[in-house]
C-alpha atoms as a PDB file:
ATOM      1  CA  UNK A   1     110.738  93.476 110.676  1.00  0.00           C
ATOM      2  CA  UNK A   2     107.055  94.702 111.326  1.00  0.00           C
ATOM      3  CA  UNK A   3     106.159  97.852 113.826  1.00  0.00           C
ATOM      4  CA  UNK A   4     102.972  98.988 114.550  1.00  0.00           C
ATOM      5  CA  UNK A   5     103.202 102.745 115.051  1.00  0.00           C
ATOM      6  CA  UNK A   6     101.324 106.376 114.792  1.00  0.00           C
ATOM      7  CA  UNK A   7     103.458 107.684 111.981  1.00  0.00           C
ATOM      8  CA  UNK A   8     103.667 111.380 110.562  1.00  0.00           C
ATOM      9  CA  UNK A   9     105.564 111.874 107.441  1.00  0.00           C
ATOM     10  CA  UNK A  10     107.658 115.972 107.048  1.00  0.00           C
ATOM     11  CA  UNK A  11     108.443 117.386 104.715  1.00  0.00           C
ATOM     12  CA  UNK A  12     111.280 119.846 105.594  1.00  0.00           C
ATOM     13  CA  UNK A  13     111.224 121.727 102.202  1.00  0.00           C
ATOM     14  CA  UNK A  14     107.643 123.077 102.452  1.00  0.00           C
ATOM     15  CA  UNK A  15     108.433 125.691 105.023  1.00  0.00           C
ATOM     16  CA  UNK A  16     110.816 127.573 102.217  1.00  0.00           C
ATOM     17  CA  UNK A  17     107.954 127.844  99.844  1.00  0.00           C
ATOM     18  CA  UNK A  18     106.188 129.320 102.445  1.00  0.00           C
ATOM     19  CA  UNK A  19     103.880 126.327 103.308  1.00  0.00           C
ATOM     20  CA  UNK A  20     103.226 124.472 106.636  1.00  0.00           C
ATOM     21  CA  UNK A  21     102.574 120.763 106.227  1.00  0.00           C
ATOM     22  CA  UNK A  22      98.812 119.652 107.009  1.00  0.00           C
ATOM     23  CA  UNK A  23      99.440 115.931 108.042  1.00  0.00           C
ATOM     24  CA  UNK A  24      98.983 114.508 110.970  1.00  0.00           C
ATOM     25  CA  UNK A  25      99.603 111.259 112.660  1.00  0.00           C
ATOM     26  CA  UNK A  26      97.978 108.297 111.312  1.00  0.00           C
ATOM     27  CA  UNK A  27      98.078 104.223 112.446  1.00  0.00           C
ATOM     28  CA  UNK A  28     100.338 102.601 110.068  1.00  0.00           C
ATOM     29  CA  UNK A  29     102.354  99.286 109.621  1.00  0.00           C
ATOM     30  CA  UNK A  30     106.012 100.196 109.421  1.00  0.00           C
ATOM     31  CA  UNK A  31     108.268  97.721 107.839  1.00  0.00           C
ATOM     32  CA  UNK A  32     111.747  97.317 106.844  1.00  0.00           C
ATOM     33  CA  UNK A  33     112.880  95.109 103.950  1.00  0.00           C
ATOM     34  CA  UNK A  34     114.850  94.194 101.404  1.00  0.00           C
ATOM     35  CA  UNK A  35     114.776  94.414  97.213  1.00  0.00           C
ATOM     36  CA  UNK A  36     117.058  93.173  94.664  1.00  0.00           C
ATOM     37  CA  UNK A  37     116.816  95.047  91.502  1.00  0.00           C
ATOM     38  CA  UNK A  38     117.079  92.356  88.843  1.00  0.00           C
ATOM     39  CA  UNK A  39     118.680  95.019  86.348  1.00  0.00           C
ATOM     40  CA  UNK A  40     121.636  96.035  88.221  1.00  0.00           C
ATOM     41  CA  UNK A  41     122.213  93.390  90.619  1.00  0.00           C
ATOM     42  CA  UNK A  42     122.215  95.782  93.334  1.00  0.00           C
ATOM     43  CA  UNK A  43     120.213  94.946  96.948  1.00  0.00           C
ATOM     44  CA  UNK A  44     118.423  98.129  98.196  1.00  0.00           C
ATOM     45  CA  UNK A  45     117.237  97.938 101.723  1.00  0.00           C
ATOM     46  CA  UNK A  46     113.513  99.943 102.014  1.00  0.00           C
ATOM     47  CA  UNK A  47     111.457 101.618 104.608  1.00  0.00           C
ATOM     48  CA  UNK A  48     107.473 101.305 103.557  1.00  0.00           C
ATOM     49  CA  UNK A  49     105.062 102.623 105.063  1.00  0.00           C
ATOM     50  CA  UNK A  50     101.261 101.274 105.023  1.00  0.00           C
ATOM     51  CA  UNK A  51      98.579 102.928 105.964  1.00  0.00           C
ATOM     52  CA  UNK A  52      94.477 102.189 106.081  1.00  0.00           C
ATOM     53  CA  UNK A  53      94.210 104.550 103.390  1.00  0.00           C
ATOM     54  CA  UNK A  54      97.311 104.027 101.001  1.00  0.00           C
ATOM     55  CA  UNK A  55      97.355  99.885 101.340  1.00  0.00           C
ATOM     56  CA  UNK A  56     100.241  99.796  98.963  1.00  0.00           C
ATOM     57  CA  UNK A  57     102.700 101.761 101.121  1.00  0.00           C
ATOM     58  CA  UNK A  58     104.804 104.929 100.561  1.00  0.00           C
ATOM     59  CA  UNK A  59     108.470 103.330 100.002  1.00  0.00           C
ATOM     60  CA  UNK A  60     111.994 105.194 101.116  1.00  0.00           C
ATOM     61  CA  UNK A  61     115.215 103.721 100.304  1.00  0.00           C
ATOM     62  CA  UNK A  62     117.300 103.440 103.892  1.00  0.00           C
ATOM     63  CA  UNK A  63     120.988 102.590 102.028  1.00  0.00           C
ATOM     64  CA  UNK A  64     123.029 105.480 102.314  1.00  0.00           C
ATOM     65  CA  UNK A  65     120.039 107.613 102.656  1.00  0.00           C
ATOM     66  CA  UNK A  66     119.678 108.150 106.485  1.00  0.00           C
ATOM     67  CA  UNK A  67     120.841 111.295 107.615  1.00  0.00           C
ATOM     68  CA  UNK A  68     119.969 111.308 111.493  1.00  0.00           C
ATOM     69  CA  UNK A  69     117.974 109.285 114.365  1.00  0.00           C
ATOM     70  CA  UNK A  70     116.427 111.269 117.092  1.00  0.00           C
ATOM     71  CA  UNK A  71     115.884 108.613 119.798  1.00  0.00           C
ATOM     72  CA  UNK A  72     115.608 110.839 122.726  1.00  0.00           C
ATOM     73  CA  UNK A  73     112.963 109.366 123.580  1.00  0.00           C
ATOM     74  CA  UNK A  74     112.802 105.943 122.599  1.00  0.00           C
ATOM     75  CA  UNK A  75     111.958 104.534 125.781  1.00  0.00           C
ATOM     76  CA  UNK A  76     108.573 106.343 125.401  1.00  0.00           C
ATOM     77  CA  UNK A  77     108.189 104.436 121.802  1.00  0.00           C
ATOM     78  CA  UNK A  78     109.065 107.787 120.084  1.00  0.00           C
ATOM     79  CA  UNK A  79     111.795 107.997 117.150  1.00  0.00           C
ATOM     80  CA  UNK A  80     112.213 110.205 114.431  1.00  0.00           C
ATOM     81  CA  UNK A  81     114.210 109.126 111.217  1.00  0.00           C
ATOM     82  CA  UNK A  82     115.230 112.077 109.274  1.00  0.00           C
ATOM     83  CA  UNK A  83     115.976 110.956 105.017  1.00  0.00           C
ATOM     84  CA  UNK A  84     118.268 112.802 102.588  1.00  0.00           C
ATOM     85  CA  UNK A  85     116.359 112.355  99.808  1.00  0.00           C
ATOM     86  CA  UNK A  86     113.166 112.785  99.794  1.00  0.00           C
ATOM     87  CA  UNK A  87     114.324 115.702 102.475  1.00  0.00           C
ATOM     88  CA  UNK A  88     111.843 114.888 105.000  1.00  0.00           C
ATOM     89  CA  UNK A  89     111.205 113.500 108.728  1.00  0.00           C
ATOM     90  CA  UNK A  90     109.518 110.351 109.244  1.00  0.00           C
ATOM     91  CA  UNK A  91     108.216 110.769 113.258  1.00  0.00           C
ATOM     92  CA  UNK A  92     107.226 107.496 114.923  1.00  0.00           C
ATOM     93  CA  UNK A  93     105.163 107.049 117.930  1.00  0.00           C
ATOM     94  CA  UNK A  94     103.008 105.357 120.087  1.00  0.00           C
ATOM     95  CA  UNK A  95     105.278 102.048 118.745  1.00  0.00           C
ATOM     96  CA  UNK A  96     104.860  98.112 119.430  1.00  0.00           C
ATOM     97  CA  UNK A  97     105.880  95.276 117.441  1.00  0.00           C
ATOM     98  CA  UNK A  98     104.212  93.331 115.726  1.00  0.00           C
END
């Protein structure tokens, strides 16, 4: 599954080292797949993330990883997937599929 969003990527730890996060939205291709890992035999499914400027994608493993949706607003095309690990908030906007 392909979506065509604005995404911003959080980071909720930088605020307890004193630092505000810089980012802002960009256009990206949002897509949700799977990956077997040939060592273990075990099937990971994976957010990625590609954007104009990082082609290969930023990947975050969804299994047992997803701590909250916010989709308030969804009707709008806004969500907001907050991850366990890396701790941060993946905010998705202005959304249409692809």
């Amino acid at each position: 599954m392909k979506l065509q969003c604005e995404v911003e990527v959080i980071n909720r730890i930088l605020p307890t080292f004193g630092m505000r996060n810089r980012g802002k939205a960009a256009r990206a291709v949002l897509s949700i797949g799977r990956h077997l890992d040939k060592t273990t035999k075990i099937q990971n499914i994976y957010l990625m993330i590609c954007t104009l400027k990082d082609k290969a994608g930023c990947k975050y493993k969804l299994k047992e990883n997803i701590e909250q949706f916010f989709t308030r607003f969804v009707e709008q095309g806004k969500a907001t997937i907050r991850l366990k690990e890396p701790a941060v908030d993946v905010c998705l906007s202005k959304v249409c599929s692809i």
